[in-house]
Protein backbone atom coordinates (compact mmCIF):
# COMPACT_ATOMS: atom_id res chain seq x y z
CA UNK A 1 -31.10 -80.05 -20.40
CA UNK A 2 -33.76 -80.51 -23.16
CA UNK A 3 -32.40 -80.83 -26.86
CA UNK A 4 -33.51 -79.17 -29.44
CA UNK A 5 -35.87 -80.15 -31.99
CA UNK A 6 -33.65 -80.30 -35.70
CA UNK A 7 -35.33 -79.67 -38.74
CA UNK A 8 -34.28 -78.86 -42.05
CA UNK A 9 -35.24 -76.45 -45.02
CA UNK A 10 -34.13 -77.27 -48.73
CA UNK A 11 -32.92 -74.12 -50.62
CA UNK A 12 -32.07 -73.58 -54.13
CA UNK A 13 -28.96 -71.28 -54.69
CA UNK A 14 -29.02 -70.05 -58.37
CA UNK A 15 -26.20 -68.12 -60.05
CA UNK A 16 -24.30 -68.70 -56.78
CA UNK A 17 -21.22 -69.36 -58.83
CA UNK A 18 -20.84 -65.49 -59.71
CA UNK A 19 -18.77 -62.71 -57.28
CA UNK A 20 -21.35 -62.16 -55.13
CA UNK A 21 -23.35 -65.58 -54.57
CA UNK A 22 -20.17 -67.38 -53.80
CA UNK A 23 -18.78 -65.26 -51.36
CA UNK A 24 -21.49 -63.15 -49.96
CA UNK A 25 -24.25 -65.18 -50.01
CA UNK A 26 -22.90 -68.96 -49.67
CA UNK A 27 -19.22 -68.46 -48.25
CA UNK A 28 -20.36 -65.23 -45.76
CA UNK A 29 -23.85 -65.94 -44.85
CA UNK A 30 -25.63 -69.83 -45.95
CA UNK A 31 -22.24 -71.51 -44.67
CA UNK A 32 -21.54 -69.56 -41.29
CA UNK A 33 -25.40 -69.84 -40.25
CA UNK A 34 -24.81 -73.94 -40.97
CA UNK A 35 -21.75 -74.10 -39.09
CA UNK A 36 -23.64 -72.12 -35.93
CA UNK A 37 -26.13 -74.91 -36.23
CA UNK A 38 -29.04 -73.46 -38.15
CA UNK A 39 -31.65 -70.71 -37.20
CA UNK A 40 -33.08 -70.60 -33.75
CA UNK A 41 -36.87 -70.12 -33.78
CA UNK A 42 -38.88 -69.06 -31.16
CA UNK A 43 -40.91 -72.26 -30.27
CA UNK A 44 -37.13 -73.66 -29.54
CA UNK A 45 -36.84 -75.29 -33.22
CA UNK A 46 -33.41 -75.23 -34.78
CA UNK A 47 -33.46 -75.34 -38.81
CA UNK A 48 -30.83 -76.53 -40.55
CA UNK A 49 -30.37 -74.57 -44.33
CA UNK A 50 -30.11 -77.84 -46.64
CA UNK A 51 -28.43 -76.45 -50.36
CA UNK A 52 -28.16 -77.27 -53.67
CA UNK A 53 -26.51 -75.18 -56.12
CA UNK A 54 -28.14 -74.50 -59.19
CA UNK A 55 -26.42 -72.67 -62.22
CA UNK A 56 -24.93 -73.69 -66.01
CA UNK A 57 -21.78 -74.66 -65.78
CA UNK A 58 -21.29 -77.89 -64.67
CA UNK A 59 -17.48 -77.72 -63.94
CA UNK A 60 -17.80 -74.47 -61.89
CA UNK A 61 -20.64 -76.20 -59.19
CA UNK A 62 -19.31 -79.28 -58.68
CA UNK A 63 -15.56 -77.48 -57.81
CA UNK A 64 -17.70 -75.35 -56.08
CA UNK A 65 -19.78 -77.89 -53.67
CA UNK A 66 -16.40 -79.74 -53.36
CA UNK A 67 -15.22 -76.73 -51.88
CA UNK A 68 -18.25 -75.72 -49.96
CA UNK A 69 -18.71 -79.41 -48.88
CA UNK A 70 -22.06 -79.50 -50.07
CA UNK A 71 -23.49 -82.79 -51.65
CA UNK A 72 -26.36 -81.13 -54.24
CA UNK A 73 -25.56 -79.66 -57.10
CA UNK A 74 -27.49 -79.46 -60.47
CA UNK A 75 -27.67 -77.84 -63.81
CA UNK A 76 -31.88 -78.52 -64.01
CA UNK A 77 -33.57 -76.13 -62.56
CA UNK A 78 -36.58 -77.44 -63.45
CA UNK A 79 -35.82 -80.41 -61.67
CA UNK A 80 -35.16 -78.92 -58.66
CA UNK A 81 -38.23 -76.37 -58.68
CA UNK A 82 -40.17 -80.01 -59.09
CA UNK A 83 -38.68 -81.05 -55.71
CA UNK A 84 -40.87 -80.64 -52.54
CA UNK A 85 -37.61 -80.40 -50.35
CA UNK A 86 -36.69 -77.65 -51.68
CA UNK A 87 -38.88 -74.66 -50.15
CA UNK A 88 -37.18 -71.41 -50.98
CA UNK A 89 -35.62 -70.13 -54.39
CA UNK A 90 -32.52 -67.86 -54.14
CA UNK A 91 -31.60 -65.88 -57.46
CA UNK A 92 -28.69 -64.78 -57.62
CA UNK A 93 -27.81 -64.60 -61.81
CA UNK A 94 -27.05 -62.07 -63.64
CA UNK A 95 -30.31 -59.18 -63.64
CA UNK A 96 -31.50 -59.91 -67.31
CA UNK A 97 -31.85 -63.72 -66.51
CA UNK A 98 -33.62 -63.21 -63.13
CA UNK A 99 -37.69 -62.36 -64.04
CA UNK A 100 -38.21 -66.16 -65.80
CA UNK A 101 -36.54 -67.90 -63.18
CA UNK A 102 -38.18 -65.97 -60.26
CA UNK A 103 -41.03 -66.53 -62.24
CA UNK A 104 -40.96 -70.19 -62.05
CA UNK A 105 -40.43 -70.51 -58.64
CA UNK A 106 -43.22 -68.60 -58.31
CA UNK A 107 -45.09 -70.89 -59.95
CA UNK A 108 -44.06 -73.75 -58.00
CA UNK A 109 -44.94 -72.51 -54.89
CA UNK A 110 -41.50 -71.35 -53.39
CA UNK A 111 -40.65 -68.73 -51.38
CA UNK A 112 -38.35 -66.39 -53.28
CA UNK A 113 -35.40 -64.53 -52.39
CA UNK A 114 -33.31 -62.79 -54.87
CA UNK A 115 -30.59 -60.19 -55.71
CA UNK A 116 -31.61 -56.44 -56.39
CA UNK A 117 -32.19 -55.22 -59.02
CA UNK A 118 -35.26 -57.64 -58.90
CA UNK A 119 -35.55 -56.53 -62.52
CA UNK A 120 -34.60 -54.24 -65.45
CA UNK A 121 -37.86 -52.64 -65.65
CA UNK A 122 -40.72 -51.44 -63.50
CA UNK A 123 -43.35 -52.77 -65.17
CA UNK A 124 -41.72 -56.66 -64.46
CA UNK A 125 -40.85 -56.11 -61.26
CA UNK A 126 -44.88 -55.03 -60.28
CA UNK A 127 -46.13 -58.36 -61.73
CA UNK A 128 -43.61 -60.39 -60.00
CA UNK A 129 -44.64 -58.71 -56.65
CA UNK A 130 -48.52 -59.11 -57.79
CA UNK A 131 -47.59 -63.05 -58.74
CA UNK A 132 -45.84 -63.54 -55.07
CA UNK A 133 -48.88 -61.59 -53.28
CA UNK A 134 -51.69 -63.86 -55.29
CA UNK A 135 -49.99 -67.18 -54.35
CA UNK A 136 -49.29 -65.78 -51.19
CA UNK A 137 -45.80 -66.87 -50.93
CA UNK A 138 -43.14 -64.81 -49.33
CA UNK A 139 -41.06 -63.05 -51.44
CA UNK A 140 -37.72 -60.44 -50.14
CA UNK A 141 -34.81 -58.56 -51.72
CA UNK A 142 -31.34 -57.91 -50.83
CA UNK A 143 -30.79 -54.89 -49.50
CA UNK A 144 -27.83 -55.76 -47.79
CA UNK A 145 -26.66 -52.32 -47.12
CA UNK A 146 -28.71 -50.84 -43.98
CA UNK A 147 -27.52 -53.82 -42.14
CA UNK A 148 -23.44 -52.37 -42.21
CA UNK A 149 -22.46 -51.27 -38.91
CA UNK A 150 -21.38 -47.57 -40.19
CA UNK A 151 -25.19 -47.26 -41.57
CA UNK A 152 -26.67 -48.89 -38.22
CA UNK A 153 -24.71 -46.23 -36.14
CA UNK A 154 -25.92 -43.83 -38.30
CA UNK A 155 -29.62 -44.81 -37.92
CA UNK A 156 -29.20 -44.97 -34.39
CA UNK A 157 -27.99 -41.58 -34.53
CA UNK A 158 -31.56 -40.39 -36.62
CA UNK A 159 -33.51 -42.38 -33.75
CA UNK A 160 -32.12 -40.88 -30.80
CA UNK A 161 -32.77 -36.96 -33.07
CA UNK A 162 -28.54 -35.77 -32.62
CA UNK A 163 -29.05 -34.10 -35.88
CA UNK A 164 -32.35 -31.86 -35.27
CA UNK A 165 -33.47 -31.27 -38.66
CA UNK A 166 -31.93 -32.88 -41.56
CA UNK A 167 -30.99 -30.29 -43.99
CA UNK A 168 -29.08 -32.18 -46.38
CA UNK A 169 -26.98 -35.23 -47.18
CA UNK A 170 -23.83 -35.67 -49.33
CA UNK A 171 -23.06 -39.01 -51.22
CA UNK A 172 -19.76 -40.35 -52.69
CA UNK A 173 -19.48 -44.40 -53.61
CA UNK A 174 -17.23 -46.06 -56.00
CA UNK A 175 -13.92 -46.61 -57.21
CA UNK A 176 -11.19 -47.10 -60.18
CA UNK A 177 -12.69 -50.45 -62.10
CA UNK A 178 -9.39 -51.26 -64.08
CA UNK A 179 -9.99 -51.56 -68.01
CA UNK A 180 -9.01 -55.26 -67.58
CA UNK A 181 -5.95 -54.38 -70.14
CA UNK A 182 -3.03 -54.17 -67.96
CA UNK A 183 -4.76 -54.91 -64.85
CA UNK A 184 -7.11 -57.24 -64.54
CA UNK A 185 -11.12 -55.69 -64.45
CA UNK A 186 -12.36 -56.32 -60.57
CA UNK A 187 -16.11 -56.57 -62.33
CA UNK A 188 -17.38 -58.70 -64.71
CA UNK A 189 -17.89 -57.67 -68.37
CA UNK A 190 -22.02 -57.87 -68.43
CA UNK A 191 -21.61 -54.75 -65.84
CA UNK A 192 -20.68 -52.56 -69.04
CA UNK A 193 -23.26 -53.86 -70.84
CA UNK A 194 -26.68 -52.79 -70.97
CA UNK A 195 -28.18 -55.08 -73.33
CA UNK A 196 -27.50 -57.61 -70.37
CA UNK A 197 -28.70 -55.90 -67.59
CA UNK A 198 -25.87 -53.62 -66.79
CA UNK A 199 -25.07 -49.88 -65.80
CA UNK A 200 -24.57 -48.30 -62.52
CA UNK A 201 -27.79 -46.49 -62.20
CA UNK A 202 -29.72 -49.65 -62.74
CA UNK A 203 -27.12 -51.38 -60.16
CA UNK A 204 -26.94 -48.35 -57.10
CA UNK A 205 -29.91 -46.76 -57.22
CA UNK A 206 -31.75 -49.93 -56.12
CA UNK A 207 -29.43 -49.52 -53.07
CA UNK A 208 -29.93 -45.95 -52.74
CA UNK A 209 -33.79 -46.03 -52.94
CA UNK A 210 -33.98 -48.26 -49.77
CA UNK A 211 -31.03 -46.70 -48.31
CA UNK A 212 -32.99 -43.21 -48.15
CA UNK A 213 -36.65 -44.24 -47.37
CA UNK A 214 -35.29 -46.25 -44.82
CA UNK A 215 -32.90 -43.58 -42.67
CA UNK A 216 -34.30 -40.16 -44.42
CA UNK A 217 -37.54 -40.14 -46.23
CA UNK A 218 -39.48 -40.67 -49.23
CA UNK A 219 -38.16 -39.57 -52.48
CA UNK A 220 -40.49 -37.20 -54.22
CA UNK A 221 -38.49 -36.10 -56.87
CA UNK A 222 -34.56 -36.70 -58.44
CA UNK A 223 -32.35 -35.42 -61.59
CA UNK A 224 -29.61 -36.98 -62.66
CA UNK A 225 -26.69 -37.56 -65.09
CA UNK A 226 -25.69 -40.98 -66.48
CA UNK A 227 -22.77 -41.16 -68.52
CA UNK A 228 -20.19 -43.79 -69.66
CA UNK A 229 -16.92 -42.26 -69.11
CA UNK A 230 -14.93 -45.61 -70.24
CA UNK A 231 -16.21 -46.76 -73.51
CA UNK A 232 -13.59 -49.40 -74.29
CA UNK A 233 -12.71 -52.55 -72.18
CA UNK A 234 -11.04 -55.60 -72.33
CA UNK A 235 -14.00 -58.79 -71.43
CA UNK A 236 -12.94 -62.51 -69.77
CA UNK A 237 -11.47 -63.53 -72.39
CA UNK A 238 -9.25 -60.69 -73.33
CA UNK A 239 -11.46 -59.43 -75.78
CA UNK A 240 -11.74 -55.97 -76.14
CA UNK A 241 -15.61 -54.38 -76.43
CA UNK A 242 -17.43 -51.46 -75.87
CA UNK A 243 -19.24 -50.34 -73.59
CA UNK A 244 -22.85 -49.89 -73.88
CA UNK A 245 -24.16 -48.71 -70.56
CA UNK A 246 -23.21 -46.06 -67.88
CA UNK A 247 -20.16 -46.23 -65.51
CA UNK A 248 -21.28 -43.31 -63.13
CA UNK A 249 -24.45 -41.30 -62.06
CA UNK A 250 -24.46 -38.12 -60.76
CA UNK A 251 -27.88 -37.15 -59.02
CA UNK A 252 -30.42 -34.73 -56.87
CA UNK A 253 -33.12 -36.33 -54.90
CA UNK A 254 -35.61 -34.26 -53.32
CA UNK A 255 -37.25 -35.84 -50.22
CA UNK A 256 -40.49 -35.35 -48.58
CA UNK A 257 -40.01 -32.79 -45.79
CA UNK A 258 -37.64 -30.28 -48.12
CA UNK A 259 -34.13 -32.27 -47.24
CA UNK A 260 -32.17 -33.07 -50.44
CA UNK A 261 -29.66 -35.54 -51.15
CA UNK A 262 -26.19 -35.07 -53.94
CA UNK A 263 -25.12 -38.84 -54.72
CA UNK A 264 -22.65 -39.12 -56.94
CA UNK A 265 -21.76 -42.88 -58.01
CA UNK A 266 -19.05 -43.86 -60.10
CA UNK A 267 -16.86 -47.18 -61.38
CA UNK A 268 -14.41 -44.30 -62.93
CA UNK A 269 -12.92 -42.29 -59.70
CA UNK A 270 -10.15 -42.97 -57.56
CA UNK A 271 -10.69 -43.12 -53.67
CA UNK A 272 -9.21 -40.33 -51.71
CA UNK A 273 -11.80 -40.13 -48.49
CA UNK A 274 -12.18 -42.76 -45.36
CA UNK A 275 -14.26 -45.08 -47.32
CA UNK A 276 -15.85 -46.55 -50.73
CA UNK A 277 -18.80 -45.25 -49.74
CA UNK A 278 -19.00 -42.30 -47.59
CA UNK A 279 -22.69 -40.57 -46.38
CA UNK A 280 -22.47 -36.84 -44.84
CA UNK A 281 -25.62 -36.10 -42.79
CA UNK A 282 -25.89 -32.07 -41.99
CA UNK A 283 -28.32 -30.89 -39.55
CA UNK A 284 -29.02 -28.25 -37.15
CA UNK A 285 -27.60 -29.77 -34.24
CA UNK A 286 -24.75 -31.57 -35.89
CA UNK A 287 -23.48 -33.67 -38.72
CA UNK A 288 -22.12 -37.46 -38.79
CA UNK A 289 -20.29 -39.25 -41.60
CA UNK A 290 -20.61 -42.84 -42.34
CA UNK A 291 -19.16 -45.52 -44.09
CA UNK A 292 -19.33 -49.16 -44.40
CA UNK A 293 -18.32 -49.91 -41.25
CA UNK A 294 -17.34 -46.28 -39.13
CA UNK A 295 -19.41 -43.33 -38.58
CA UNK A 296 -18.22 -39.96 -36.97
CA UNK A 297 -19.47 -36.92 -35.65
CA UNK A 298 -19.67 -33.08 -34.96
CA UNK A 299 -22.09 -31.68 -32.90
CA UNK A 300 -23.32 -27.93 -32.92
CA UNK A 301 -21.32 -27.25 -29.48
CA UNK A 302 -17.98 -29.11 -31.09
CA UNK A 303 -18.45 -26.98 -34.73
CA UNK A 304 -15.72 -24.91 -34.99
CA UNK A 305 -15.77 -21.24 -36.14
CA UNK A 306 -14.92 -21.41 -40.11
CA UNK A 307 -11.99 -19.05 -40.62
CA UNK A 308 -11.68 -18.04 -44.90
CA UNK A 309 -7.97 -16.82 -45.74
CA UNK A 310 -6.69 -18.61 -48.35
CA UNK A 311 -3.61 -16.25 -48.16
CA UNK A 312 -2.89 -17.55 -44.81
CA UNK A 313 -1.99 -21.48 -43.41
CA UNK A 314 -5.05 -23.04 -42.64
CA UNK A 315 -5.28 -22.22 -39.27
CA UNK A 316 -7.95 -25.05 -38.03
CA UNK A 317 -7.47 -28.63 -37.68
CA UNK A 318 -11.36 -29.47 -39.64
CA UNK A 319 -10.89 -32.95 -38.88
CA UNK A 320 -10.11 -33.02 -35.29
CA UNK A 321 -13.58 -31.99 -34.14
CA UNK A 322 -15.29 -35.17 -35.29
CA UNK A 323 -15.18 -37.67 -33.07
CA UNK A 324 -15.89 -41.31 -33.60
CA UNK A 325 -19.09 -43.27 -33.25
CA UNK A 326 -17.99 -46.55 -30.81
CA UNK A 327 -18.92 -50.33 -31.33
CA UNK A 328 -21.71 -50.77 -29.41
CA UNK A 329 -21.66 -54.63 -30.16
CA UNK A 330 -20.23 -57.08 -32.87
CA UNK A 331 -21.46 -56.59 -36.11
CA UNK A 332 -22.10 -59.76 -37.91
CA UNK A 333 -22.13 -59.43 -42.16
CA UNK A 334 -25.23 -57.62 -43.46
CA UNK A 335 -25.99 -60.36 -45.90
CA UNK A 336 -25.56 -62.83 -43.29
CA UNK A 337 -28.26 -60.80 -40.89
CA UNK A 338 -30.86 -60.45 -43.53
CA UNK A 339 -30.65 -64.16 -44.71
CA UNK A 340 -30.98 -65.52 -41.24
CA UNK A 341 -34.43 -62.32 -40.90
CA UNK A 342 -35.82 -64.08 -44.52
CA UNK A 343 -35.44 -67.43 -42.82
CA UNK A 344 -37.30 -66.58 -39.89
CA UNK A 345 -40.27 -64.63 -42.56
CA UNK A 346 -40.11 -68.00 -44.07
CA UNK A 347 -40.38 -70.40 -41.02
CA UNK A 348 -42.53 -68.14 -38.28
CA UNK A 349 -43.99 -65.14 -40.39
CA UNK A 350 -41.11 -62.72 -38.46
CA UNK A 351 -41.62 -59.70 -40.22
CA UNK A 352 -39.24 -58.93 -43.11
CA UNK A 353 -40.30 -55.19 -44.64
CA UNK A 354 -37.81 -55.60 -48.12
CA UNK A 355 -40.36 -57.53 -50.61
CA UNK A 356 -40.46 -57.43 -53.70
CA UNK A 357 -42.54 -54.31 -54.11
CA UNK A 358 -39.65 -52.98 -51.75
CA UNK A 359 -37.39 -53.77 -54.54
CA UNK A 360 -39.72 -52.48 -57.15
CA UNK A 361 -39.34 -49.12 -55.83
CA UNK A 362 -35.20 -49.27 -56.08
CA UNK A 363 -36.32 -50.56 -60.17
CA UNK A 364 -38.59 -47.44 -60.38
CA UNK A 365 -35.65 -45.18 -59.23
CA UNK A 366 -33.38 -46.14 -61.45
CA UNK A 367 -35.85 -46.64 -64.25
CA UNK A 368 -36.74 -42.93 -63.70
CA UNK A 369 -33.16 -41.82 -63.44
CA UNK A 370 -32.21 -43.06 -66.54
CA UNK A 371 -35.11 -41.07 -67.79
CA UNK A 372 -34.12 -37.61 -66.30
CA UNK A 373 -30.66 -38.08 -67.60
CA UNK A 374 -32.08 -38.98 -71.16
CA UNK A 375 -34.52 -35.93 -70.99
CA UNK A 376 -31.85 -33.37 -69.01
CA UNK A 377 -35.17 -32.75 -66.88
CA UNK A 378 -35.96 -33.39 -63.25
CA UNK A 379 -38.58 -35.96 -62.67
CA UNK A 380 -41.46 -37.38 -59.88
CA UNK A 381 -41.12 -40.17 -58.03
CA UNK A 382 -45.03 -41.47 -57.82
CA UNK A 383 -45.69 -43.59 -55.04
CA UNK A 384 -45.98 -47.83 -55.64
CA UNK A 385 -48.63 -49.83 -54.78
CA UNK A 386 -49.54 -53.25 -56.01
C-alpha cells in the first residue's frame, strides 16, 4: 500500500472567538476535518488545515488554542496577512468589522472565506467581489444552510418533481431571545444594534436569498415589515440599552415563474411547531415540510378530504397523513461540508457556486427589504452582475 502524499495549508481564523467561529466553524468543522486527517484530493494528496487564530483579545485566544490544541495564535493581523504560510483568510467578526479586513486579505493575495452577511451594504459587498475577481483569488460565503439534511431531502424532493408545480411556500424561523434580565440573552448585544451591524433582516435574509434561488427560483420582487418588538435589553455586562435595530421581519417574495413565498422571521416568538425553522412547500401533486434536520410529506393520493364544522370534534387526524422523509445516508454538519467544498475550490479549482457576488445578492435582499418596510411599498429585485 502506497502512502499518501501530506501537505499542509496555513489558514487564518478571525473573530473565531465569537458563538459561531468557535463552535461552528473551529470546534464543528476546522477540528473534525484535522482529526480525519485533512482533505482528500483527487491526485491522492491529503492536506492538512494548519490554524492560527486571529482576533483582539489576547486572553480569550490563547484559552482558546489551549483548548483547541492549536499552537498559533495572534492579535496582528497584519502580521499574519504578511505570512506566505498562511493562504486563506477566514472572517468570522462581527458584520461591521468584516469589509477592511476582507479587504486586506484581498490585498495580500489570500483566498477569502467569510461569514454572511459579507457586508452591511450592497454597494461594499460589489467591490469586494470586483477586488476578489481582479486578483483572481477565490473568494466564498457561508451559506451553511442548504447543506442541513431536512433542506437536502427537500431538494431531493424538487429534483425528482413530487411536488408538480410549486404554488407556494410558507416560512416560520426563530425563537424567544431572553431580554438578558432574568435570563441570560442566548445572542450577543451587537445583534440589537444596528449601528454595529445588527438586525434580523440584515442577518436572515442573506440566508433566505440563497435558500430560495437555490431550491425555488429567482426572486423578482418582495415586501416586507421590519419592526423591533423588544426595545429594551440588558448587554454583557448587565447594562441595560436600547435597541436600535429590528428583532423580526415579516415578508412576500415573488419568484420568477408566479410561486410566492410568506417568511416570517422573528427573535420575539415562542416555538410551538416541529422545528426552529420550518419550510412548507405546496404543490399540485403534494406538499413536504422541512426543518433543520426532518422533512415530511403528503402526496395528492394521501390528501385527505378537508371537512369545515367547527361545531363538531375535529373529525380528521391532519397530521397522520404526512409521512416522513427517511435518512438516506449520514449527514455530516453543513458548515463542516462547505469548508471541506472551499478547501477543495482552493486546492484543485472544485467548483464552489457561493462567492462573494453569491453573497452580494443575500446583502441586496436585505438591503432592499429594509427599504420596502421603510417605504410600506413592494419593491424589485434587479438582477447582480459584477
Amino acid at each position: 500500500m502506497f502512502l499518501e502524499d501530506m501537505r499542509s495549508i496555513g489558514i487564518i481564523l478571525n473573530g473565531v472567538t465569537g458563538r459561531m467561529g468557535t463552535n461552528q466553524h473551529l470546534k464543528r468543522s476546522l477540528l473534525p476535518i484535522r482529526e480525519a486527517g485533512g482533505v482528500l484530493l483527487r491526485d491522492g494528496v491529503r492536506v492538512m488545515p494548519e490554524l492560527v487564530l486571529v482576533g483582539r483579545n489576547e486572553s480569550k485566544l490563547r484559552s482558546l488554542a489551549a483548548e483547541s490544541g492549536i499552537a498559533r495564535w495572534s492579535t496582528d493581523l497584519k502580521q499574519e496577512l504578511s505570512n506566505p504560510q498562511n493562504v486563506i483568510y477566514f472572517d468570522a467578526q462581527t458584520t461591521s468589522l468584516r469589509v477592511q479586513s476582507v479587504a486586506e486579505a484581498l490585498a495580500a493575495d489570500k483566498h477569502v472565506y467569510c461569514e454572511k452577511p459579507l457586508t452591511e451594504d450592497l454597494d461594499a459587498a460589489l467591490r469586494l467581489a470586483r477586488l476578489a475577481r481582479d486578483r483572481k483569488l477565490k473568494n466564498g460565503i457561508v451559506q451553511d444552510k442548504l447543506f442541513l439534511p431536512g433542506l437536502r431531502k427537500l431538494k431531493h424532493l424538487l429534483d425528482t418533481g413530487f411536488f408538480g408545480r410549486i404554488l407556494a411556500v410558507r416560512g416560520e424561523f426563530g425563537y424567544w431571545v431572553f431580554e438578558g434580565d432574568d435570563v441570560p440573552a442566548q445572542r450577543p448585544s451587537w445583534n440589537y444594534r444596528k449601528e454595529e451591524g445588527g438586525g434580523i433582516t440584515l442577518d436572515m435574509f442573506g440566508h433566505w436569498q440563497y435558500v430560495f434561488e437555490n431550491l425555488f427560483g429567482r426572486v423578482e420582487r418582495l415586501s416586507a415589515r421590519a419592526l423591533t418588538h423588544i426595545p429594551r435589553r440588558i448587554d454583557e455586562s448587565g447594562q441595560p440599552y436600547q435597541s436600535t435595530a429590528d428583532d423580526a421581519v415579516y415578508a412576500l417574495f415573488e419568484l420568477a415563474g408566479g410561486a410566492v413565498i410568506q417568511m416570517n422571521s422573528s427573535w420575539a416568538t415562542r416555538v410551538n411547531r416541529d422545528d426552529l425553522l420550518t419550510l412548507q412547500v405546496d404543490g399540485t401533486e403534494g406538499s413536504a415540510v422541512a426543518g433543520l434536520r426532518d422533512c415530511k410529506i403528503q402526496s395528492r393520493k394521501d390528501t385527505p378530504r378537508a371537512i369545515w364544522n367547527p361545531d363538531l370534534p375535529k373529525p380528521i387526524d391532519y397530521l397522520a397523513s404526512w409521512k416522513p422523509v427517511a435518512d438516506e445516508h449520514e449527514y455530516e454538519n453543513a458548515f463542516k461540508v462547505q469548508w471541506e467544498m472551499f478547501l477543495r475550490h482552493v486546492l484543485e479549482d472544485a467548483p464552489f457556486p457561493h462567492d462573494f457576488l453569491s453573497g452580494a445578492k443575500g446583502v441586496q435582499l436585505a438591503e432592499l427589504g429594509l427599504k420596502s418596510s421603510g417605504s410600506g411599498c413592494s419593491v424589485p429585485v434587479p438582477e447582480l452582475a459584477l
